[in-house]
N, C-alpha and C. Protein backbone atom coordinates (compact mmCIF):
# COMPACT_ATOMS: atom_id res chain seq x y z
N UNK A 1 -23.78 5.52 5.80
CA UNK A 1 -23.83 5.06 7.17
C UNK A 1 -22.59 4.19 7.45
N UNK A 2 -21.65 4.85 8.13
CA UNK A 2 -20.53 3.86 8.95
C UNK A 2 -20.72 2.46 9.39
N UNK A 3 -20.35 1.20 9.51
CA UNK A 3 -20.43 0.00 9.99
C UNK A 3 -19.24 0.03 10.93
N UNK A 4 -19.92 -0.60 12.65
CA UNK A 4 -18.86 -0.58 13.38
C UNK A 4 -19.10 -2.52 13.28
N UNK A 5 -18.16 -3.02 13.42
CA UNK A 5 -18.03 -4.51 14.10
C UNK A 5 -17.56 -4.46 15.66
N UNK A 6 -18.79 -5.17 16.14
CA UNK A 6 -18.05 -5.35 17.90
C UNK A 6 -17.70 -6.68 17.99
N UNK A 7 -16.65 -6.98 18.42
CA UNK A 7 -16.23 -8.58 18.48
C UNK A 7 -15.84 -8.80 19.96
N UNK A 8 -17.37 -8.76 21.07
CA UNK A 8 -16.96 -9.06 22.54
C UNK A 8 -17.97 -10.30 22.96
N UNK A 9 -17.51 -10.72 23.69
CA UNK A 9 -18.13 -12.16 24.16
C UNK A 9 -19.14 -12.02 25.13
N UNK A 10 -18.76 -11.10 26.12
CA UNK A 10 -19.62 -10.69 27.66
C UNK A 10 -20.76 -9.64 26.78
N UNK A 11 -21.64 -10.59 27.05
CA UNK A 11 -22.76 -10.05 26.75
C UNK A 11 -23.34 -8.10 27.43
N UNK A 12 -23.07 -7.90 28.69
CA UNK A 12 -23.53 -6.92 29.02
C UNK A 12 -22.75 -5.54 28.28
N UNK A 13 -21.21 -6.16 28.23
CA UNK A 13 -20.58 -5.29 27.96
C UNK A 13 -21.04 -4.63 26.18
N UNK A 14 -21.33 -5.86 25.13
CA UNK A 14 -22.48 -5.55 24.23
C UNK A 14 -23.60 -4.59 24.11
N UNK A 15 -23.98 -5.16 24.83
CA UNK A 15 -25.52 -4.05 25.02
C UNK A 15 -25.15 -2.48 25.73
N UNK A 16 -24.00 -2.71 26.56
CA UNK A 16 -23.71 -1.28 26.36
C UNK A 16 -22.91 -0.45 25.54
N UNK A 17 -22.17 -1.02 24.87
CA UNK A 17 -21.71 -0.06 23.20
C UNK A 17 -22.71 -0.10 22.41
N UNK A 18 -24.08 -1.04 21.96
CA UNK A 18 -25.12 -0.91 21.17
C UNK A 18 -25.96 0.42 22.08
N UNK A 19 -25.75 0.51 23.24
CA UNK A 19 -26.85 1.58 23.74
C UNK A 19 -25.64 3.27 23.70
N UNK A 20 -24.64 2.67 23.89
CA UNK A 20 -24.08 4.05 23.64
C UNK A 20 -24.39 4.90 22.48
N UNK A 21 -24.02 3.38 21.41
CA UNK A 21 -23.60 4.21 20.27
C UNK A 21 -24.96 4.26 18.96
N UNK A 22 -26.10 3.73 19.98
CA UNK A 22 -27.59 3.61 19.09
C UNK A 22 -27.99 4.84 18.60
N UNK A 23 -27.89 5.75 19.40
CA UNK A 23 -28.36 7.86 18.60
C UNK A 23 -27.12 7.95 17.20
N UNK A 24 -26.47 7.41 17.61
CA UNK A 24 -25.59 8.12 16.44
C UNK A 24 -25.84 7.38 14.67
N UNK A 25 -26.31 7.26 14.62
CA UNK A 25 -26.49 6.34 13.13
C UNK A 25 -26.23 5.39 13.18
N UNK A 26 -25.19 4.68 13.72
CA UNK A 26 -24.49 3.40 12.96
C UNK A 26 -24.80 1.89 12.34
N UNK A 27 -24.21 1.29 11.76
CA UNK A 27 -24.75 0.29 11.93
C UNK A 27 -24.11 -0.84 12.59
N UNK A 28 -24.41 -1.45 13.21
CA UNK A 28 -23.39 -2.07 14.31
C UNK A 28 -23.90 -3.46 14.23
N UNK A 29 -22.64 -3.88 14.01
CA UNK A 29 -22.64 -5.44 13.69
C UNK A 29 -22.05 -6.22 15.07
N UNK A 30 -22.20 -7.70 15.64
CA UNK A 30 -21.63 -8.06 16.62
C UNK A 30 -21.04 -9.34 16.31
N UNK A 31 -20.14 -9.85 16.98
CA UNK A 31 -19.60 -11.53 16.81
C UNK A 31 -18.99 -11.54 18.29
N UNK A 32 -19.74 -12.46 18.65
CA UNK A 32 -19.19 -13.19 20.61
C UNK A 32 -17.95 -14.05 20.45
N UNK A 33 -17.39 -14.22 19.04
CA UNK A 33 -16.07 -14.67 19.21
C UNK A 33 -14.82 -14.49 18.28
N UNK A 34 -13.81 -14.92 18.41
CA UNK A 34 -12.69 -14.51 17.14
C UNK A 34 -13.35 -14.74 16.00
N UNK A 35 -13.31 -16.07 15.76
CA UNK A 35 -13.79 -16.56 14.64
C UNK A 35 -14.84 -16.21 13.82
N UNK A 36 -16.02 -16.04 14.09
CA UNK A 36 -17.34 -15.44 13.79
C UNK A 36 -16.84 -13.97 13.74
N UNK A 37 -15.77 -13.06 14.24
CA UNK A 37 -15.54 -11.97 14.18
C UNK A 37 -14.52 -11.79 12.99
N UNK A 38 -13.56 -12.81 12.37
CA UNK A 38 -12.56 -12.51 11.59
C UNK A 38 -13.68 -12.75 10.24
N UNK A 39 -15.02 -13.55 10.14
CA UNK A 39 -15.54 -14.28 9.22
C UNK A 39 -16.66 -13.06 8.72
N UNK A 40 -17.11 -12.45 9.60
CA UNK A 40 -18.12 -10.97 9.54
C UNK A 40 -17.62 -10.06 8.82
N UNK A 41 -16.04 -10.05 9.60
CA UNK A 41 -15.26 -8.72 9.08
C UNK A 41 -15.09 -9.11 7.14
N UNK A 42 -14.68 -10.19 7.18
CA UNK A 42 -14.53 -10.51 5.78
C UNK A 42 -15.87 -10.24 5.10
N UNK A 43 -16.87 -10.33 4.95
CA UNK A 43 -18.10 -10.35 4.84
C UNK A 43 -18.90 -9.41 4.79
N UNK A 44 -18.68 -8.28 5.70
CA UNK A 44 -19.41 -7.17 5.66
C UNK A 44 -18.24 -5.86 5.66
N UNK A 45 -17.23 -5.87 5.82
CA UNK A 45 -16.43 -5.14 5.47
C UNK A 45 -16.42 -3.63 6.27
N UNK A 46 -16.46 -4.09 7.38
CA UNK A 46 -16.80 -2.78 8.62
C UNK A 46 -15.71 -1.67 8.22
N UNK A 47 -16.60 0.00 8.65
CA UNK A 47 -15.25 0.88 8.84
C UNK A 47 -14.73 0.70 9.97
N UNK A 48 -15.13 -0.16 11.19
CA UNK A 48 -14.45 0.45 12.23
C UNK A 48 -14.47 -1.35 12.66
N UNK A 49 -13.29 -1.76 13.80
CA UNK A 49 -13.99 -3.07 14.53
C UNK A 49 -13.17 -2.64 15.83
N UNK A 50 -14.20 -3.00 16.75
CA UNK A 50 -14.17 -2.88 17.88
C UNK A 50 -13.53 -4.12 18.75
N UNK A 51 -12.17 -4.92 18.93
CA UNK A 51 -11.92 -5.98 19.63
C UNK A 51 -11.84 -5.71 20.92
N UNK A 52 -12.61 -6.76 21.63
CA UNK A 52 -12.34 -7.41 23.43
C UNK A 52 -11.07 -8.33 22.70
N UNK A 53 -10.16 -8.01 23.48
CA UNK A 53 -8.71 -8.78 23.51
C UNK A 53 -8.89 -10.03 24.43
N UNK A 54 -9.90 -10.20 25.31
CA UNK A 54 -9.61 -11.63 25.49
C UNK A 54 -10.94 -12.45 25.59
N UNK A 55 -11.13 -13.22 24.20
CA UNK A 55 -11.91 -13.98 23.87
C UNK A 55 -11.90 -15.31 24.27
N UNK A 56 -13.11 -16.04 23.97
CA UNK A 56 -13.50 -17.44 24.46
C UNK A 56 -12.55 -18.03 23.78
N UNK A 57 -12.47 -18.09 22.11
CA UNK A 57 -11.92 -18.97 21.33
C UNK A 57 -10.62 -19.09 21.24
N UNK A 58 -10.58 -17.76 20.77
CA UNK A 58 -9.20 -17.20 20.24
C UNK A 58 -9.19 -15.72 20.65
N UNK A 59 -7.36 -15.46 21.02
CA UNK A 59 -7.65 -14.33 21.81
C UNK A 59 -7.23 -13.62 20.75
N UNK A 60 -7.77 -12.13 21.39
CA UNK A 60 -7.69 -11.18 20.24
C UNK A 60 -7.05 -10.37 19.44
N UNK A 61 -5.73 -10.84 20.38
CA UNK A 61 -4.15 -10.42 19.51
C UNK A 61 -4.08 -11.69 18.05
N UNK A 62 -4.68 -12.68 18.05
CA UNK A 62 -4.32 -13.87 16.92
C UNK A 62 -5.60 -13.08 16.37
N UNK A 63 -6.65 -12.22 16.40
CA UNK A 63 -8.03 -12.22 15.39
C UNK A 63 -7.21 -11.28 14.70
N UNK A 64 -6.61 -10.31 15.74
CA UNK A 64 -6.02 -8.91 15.04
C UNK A 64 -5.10 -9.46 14.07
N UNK A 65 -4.12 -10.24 14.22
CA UNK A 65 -3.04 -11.06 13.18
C UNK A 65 -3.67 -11.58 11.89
N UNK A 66 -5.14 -11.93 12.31
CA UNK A 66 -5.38 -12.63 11.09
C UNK A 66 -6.14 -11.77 10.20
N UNK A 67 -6.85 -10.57 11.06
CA UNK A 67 -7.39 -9.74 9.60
C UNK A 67 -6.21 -9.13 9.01
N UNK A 68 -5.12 -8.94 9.99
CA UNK A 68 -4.08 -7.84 9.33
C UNK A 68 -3.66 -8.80 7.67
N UNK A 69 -3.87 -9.98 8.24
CA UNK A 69 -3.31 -11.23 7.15
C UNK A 69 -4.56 -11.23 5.77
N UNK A 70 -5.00 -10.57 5.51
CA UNK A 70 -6.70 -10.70 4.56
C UNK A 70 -6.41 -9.46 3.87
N UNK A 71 -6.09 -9.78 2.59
CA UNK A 71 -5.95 -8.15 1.94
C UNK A 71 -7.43 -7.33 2.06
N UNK A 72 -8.10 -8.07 1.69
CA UNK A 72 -9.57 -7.05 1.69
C UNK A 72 -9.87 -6.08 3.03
N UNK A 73 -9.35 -6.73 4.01
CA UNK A 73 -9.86 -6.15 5.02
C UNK A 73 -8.92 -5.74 6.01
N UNK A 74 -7.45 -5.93 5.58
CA UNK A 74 -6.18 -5.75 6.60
C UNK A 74 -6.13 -4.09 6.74
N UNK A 75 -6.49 -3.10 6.22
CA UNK A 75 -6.62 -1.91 6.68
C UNK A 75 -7.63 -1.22 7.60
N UNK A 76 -8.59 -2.32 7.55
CA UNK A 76 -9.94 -2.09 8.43
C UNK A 76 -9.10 -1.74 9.93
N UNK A 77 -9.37 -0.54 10.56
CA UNK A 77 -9.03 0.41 12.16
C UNK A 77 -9.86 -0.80 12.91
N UNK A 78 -8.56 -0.98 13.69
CA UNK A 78 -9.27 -2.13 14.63
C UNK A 78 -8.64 -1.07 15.79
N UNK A 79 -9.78 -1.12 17.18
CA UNK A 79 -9.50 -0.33 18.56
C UNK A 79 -9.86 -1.83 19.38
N UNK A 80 -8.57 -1.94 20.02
CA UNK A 80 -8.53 -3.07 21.40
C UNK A 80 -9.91 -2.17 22.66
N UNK A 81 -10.96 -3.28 22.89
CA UNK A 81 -11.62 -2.57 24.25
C UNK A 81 -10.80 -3.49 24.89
N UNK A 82 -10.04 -2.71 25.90
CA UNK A 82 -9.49 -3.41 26.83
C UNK A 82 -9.56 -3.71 28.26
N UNK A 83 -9.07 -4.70 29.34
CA UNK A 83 -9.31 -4.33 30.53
C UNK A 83 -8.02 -4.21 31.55
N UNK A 84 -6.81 -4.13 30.24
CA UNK A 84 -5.55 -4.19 30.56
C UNK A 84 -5.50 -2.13 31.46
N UNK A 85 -4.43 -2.64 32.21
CA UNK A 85 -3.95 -0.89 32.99
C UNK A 85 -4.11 -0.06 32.01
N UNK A 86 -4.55 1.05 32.22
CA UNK A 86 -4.75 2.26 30.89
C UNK A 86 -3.04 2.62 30.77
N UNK A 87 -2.07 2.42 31.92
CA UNK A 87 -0.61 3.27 31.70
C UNK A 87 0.16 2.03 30.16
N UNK A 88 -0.52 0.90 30.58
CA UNK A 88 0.05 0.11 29.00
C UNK A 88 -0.21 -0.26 28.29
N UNK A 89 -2.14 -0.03 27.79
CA UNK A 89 -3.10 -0.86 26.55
C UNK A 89 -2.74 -0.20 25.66
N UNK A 90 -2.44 1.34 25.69
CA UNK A 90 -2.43 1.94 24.13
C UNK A 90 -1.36 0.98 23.20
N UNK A 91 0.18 0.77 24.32
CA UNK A 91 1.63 0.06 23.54
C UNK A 91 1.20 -0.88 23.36
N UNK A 92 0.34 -2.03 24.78
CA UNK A 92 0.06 -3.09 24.04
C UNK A 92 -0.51 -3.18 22.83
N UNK A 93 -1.43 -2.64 22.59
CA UNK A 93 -2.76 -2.80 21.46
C UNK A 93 -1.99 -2.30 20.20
N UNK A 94 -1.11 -1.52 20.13
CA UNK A 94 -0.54 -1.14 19.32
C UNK A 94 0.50 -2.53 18.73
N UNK A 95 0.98 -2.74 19.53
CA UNK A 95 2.03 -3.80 19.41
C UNK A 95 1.59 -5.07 19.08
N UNK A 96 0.23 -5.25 19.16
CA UNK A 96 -0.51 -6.30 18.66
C UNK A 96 -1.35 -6.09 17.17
N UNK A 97 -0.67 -4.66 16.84
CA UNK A 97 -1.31 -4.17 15.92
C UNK A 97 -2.05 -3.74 15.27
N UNK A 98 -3.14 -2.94 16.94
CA UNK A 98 -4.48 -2.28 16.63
C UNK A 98 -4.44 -0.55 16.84
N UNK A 99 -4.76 0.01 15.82
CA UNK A 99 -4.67 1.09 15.77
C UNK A 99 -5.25 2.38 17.15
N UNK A 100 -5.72 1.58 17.78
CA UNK A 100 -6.07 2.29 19.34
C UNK A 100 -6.73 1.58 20.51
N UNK A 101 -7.20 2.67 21.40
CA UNK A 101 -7.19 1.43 22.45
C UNK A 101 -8.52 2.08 23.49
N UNK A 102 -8.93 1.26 23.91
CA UNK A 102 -10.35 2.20 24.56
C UNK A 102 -10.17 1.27 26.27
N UNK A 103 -10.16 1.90 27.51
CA UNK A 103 -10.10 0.46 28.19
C UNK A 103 -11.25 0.57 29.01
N UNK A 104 -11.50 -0.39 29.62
CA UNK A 104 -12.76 -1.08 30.07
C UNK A 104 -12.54 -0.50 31.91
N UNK A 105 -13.54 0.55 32.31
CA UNK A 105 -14.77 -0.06 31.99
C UNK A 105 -14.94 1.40 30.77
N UNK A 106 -15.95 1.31 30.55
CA UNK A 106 -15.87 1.79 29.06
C UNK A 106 -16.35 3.55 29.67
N UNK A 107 -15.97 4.89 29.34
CA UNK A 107 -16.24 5.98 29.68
C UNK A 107 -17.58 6.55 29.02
N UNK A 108 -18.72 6.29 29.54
CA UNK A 108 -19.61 6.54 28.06
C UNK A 108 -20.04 7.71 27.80
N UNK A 109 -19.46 8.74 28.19
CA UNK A 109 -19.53 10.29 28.07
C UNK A 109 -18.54 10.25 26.68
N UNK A 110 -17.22 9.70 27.02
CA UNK A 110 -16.39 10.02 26.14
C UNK A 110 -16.14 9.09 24.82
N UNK A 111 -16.95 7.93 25.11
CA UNK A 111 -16.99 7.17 23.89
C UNK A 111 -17.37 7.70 22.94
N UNK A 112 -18.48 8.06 22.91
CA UNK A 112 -18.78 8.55 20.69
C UNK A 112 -17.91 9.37 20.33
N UNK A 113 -17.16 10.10 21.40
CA UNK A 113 -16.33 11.04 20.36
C UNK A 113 -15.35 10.38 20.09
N UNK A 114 -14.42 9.19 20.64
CA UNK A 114 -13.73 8.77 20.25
C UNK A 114 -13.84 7.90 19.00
N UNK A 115 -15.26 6.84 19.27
CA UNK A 115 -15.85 6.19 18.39
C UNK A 115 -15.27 7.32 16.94
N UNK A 116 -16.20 8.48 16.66
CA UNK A 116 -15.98 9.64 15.72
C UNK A 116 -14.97 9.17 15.48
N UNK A 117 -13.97 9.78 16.10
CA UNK A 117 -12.24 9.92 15.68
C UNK A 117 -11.49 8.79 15.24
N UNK A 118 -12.22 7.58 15.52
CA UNK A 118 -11.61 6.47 14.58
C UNK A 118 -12.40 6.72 13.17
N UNK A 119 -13.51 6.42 13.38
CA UNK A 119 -14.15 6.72 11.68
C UNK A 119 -13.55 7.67 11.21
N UNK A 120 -13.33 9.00 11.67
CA UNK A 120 -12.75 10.07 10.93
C UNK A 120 -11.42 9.80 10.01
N UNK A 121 -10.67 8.58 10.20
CA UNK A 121 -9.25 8.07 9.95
C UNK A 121 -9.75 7.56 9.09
N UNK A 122 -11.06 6.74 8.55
CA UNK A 122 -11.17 6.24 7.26
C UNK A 122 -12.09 6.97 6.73
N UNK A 123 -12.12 8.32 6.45
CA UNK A 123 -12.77 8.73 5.53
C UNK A 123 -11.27 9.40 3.93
């Protein structure tokens, strides 16, 4: 069973990636902030983490910096949910050093398959 980490603060937006992605197996872990999200990831060792780029604590270009900084877990596929223009989240998110980019509001037809296609990268 895959482990996704969601690391978003806005609660609604939560409950709808747990309801998207509830049929499909997963097991889905959550943290409402950087911190509690860089401390999980260490901890449970997700295949996939899901960052909201702009957090309460710490925003989510410094969470992305700091797992990249954690050998155990600096390969863990991190996807920015974003609410940045779709014409520039992929470069941003990339450039912040997350391997893809999903933007908000979230497509939920087309989410699990994408969801898929990140897991598929760590098998």
């Amino acid at each position: 069973m895959k482990t996704i980490l969601q690391i978003e603060d806005n609660f609604a937006n939560k409950i709808l990636v747990e309801r998207v992605l509830e049929p499909y197996d997963y097991r889905l872990l959550h943290a409402a902030d950087g911190e509690t999200g860089v401390t999980l990831a260490l901890e449970e060792r997700p295949d996939l983490i899901l960052m909201d780029m702009g957090l309460p604590d710490i925003d989510g270009q410094t969470v992305v910096t700091l797992i990249r900084q954690i050998p155990e877990i600096k390969d863990t596929p991190i996807v920015a949910i974003t609410a940045w223009p779709s014409a520039t989240a992929l470069q941003m998110a990339q450039s912040y050093g997350c391997d893809g980019c999903i933007t908000k509001p979230i497509d939920v037809k087309s989410f699990p398959a994408l969801i898929a296609q990140y897991l598929k990268q760590t098998e």
